[in-house]
Protein backbone atom coordinates (compact mmCIF):
# COMPACT_ATOMS: atom_id res chain seq x y z
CA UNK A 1 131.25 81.67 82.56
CA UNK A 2 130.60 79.07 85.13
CA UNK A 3 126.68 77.83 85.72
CA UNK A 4 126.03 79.19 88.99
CA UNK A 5 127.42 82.74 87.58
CA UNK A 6 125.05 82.89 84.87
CA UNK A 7 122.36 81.64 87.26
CA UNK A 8 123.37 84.90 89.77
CA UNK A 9 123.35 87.15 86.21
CA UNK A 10 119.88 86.03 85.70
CA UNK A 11 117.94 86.29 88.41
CA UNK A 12 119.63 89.77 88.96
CA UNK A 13 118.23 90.79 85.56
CA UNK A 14 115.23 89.13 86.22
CA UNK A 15 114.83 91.22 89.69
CA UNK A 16 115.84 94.31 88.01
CA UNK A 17 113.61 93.85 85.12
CA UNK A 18 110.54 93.41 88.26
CA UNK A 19 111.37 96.00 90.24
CA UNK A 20 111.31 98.29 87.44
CA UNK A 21 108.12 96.93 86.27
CA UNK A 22 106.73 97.42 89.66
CA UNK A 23 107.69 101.28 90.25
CA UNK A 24 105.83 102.19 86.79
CA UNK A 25 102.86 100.09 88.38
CA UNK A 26 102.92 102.26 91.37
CA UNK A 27 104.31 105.59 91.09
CA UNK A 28 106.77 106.56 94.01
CA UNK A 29 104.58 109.28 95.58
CA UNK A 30 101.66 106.36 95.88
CA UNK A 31 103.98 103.23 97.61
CA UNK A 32 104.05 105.39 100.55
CA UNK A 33 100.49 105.94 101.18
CA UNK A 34 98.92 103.63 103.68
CA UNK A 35 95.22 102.43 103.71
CA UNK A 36 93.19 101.45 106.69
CA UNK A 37 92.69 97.57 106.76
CA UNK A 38 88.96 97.57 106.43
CA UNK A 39 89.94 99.97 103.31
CA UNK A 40 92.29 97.04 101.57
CA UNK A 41 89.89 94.16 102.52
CA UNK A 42 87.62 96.22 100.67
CA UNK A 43 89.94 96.17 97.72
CA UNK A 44 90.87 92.95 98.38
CA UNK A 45 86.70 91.59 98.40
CA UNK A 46 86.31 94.09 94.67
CA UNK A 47 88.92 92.56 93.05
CA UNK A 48 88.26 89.21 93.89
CA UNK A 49 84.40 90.02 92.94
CA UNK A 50 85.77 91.66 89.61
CA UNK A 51 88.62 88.43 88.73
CA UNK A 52 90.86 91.45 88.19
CA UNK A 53 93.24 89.15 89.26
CA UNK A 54 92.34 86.01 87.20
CA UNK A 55 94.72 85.34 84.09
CA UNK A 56 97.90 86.25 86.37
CA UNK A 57 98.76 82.97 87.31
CA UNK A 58 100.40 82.19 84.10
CA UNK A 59 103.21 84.94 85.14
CA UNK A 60 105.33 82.52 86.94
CA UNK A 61 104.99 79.81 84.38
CA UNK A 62 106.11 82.13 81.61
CA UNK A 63 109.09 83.55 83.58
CA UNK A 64 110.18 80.62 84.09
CA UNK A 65 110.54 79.37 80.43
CA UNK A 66 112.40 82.48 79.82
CA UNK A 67 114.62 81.99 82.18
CA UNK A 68 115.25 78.43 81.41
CA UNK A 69 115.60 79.51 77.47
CA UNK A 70 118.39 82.34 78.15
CA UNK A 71 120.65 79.48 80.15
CA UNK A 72 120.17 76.76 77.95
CA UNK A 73 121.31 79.50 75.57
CA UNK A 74 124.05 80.20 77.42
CA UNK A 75 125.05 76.84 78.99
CA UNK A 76 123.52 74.28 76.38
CA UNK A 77 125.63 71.43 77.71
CA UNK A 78 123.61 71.85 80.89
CA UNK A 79 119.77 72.07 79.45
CA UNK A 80 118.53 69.18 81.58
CA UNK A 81 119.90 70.50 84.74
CA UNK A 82 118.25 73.95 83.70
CA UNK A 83 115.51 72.53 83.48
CA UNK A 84 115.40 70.44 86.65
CA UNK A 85 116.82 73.47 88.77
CA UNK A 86 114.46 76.12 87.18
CA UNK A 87 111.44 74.34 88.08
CA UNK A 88 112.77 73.73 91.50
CA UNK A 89 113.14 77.21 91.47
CA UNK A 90 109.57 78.42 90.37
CA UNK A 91 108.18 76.18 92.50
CA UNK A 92 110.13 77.91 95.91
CA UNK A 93 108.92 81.47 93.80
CA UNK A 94 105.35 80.39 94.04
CA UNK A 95 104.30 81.59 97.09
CA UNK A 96 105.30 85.31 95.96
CA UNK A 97 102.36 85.40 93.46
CA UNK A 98 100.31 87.02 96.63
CA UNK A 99 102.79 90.03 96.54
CA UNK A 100 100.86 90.90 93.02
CA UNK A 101 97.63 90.39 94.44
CA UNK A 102 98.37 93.25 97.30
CA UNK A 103 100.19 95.45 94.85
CA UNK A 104 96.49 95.39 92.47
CA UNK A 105 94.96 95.27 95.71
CA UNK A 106 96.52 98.75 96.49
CA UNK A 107 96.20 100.11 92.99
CA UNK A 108 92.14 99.94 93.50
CA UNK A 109 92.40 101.35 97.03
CA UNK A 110 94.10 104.59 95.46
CA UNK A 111 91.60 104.42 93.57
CA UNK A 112 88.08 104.30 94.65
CA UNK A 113 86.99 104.62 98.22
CA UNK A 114 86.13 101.72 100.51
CA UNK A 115 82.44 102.63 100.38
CA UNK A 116 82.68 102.50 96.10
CA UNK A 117 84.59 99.22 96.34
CA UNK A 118 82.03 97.75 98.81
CA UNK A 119 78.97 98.99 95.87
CA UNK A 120 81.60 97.26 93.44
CA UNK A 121 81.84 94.38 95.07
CA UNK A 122 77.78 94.25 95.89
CA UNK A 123 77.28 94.50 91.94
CA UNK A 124 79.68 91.90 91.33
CA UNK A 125 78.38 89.23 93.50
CA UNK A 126 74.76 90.13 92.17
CA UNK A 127 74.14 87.32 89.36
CA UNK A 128 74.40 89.97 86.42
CA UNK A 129 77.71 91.08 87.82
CA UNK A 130 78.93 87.56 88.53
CA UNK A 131 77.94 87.00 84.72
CA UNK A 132 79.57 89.94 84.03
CA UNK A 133 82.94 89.44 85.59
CA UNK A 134 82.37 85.80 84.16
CA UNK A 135 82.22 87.12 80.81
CA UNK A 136 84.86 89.92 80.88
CA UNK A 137 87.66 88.63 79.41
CA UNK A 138 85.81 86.62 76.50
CA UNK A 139 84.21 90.45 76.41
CA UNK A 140 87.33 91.96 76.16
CA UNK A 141 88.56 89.48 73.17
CA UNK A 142 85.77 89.57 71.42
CA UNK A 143 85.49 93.72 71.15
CA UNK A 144 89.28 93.59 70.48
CA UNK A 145 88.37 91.62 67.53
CA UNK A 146 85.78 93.90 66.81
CA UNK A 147 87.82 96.92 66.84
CA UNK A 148 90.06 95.27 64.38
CA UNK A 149 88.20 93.96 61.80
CA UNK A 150 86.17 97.42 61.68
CA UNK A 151 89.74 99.53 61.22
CA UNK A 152 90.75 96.84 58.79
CA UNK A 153 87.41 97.34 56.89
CA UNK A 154 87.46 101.20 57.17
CA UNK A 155 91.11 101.18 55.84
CA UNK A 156 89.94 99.44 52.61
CA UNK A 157 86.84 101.98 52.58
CA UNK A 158 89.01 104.86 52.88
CA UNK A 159 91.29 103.64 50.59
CA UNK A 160 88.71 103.01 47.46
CA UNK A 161 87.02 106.36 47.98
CA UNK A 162 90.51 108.36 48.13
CA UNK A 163 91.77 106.95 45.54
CA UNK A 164 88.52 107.32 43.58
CA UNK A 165 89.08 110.99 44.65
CA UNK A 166 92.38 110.81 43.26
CA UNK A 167 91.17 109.30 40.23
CA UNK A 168 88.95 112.90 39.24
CA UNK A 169 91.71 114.96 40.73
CA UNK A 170 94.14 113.35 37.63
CA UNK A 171 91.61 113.49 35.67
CA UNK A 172 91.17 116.90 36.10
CA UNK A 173 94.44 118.26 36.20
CA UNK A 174 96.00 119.80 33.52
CA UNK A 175 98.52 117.97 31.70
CA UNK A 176 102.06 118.38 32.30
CA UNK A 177 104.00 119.26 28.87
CA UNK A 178 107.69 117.40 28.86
C-alpha cells in the first residue's frame, strides 16, 4: 500500500469515527432545530462563564499522535515524513476546533432557555461562581477520588463482615457425612 493510500484510509476512518461520534452527541431529531441568535450567544456567554469548554483543546493534539502512530505502523520506513506531514496537517485542522465549541454551544441551548443561561452565566461571572468554575475540574478529580477510595473501603468492609457471616453460617451447619 502506497503512502498517500494509507494517508486517504486514515483520515476516512478518522472522519467516520467523528461523524459518528458527533450524531450520538446530538441526536438526529435535535441537529435540525434552530435557535434564535440572541438564544446561542446566550449559550455561547454560559459556557464560556462555566469553562465547559476548557480541557478540549488537547483533542487535536491527541488525534494527531494517533494518527501519526497507525502510519508509522503501517509505513515505518516513512516515520519522519509522518511526522513532518501530520503536524502540517493538525496545524491546517486547527481552525475546526470552533465547530466543537458551536456543537456544546447547541447542546446547552436545547437545553436550558436563554433567560436560564443568562442567570447561569450571571452566577458564573459572580466571584463565587468564577471560583467555582475555577475549581470544577480539580472538584471533579478530587470527588472521583473520593468515590473510589470509599467503594474500595466499603468492598473490604463488606467483605470482613460477610465472610464473618459465613464464618457462623459453617459453623452452624450441620456436618456433611461422606
Amino acid at each position: 500500500m502506497t503512502l498517500s493510500k494509507t494517508v486517504g484510509t486514515a483520515a476516512l476512518a478518522l472522519a467516520v469515527m467523528l461523524v459518528v461520534g458527533a450524531l450520538r452527541l446530538t441526536p438526529a431529531a435535535a441537529q435540525d432545530e434552530t435557535f434564535a441568535p440572541e438564544h446561542l450567544k446566550a449559550a455561547e456567554a454560559a459556557v464560556e462563564a462555566t469553562r465547559s469548554n476548557y480541557g478540549f483543546d488537547e483533542i487535536l493534539p491527541i488525534v494527531a499522535d494517533q494518527t501519526k502512530q497507525q502510519l508509522v505502523r503501517q509505513n515505518p520506513e516513512f516515520a519522519r515524513e509522518i511526522d513532518a506531514m501530520v503536524n502540517d496537517v493538525a496545524l491546517s485542522m486547527a481552525g475546526k476546533r470552533v465547530e466543537l465549541d458551536k456543537m456544546i454551544e447547541e447542546i446547552w441551548a436545547r437545553r436550558f432557555t436563554k433567560e436560564e443561561l443568562e442567570e447561569i452565566t450571571k452566577f458564573y461571572t459572580s466571584p463565587v461562581g468564577a471560583k467555582l468554575a475555577e475549581k470544577s475540574a480539580e472538584l471533579s478529580t478530587l470527588s472521583i477520588g473520593a468515590a473510589r477510595e470509599y467503594r474500595n473501603q466499603l468492598g473490604i468492609d463488606m467483605l470482613e463482615k460477610a465472610q464473618k457471616e459465613m464464618e457462623k453460617i459453617a459453623a452452624s451447619a450441620p456436618e456433611k457425612s461422606e
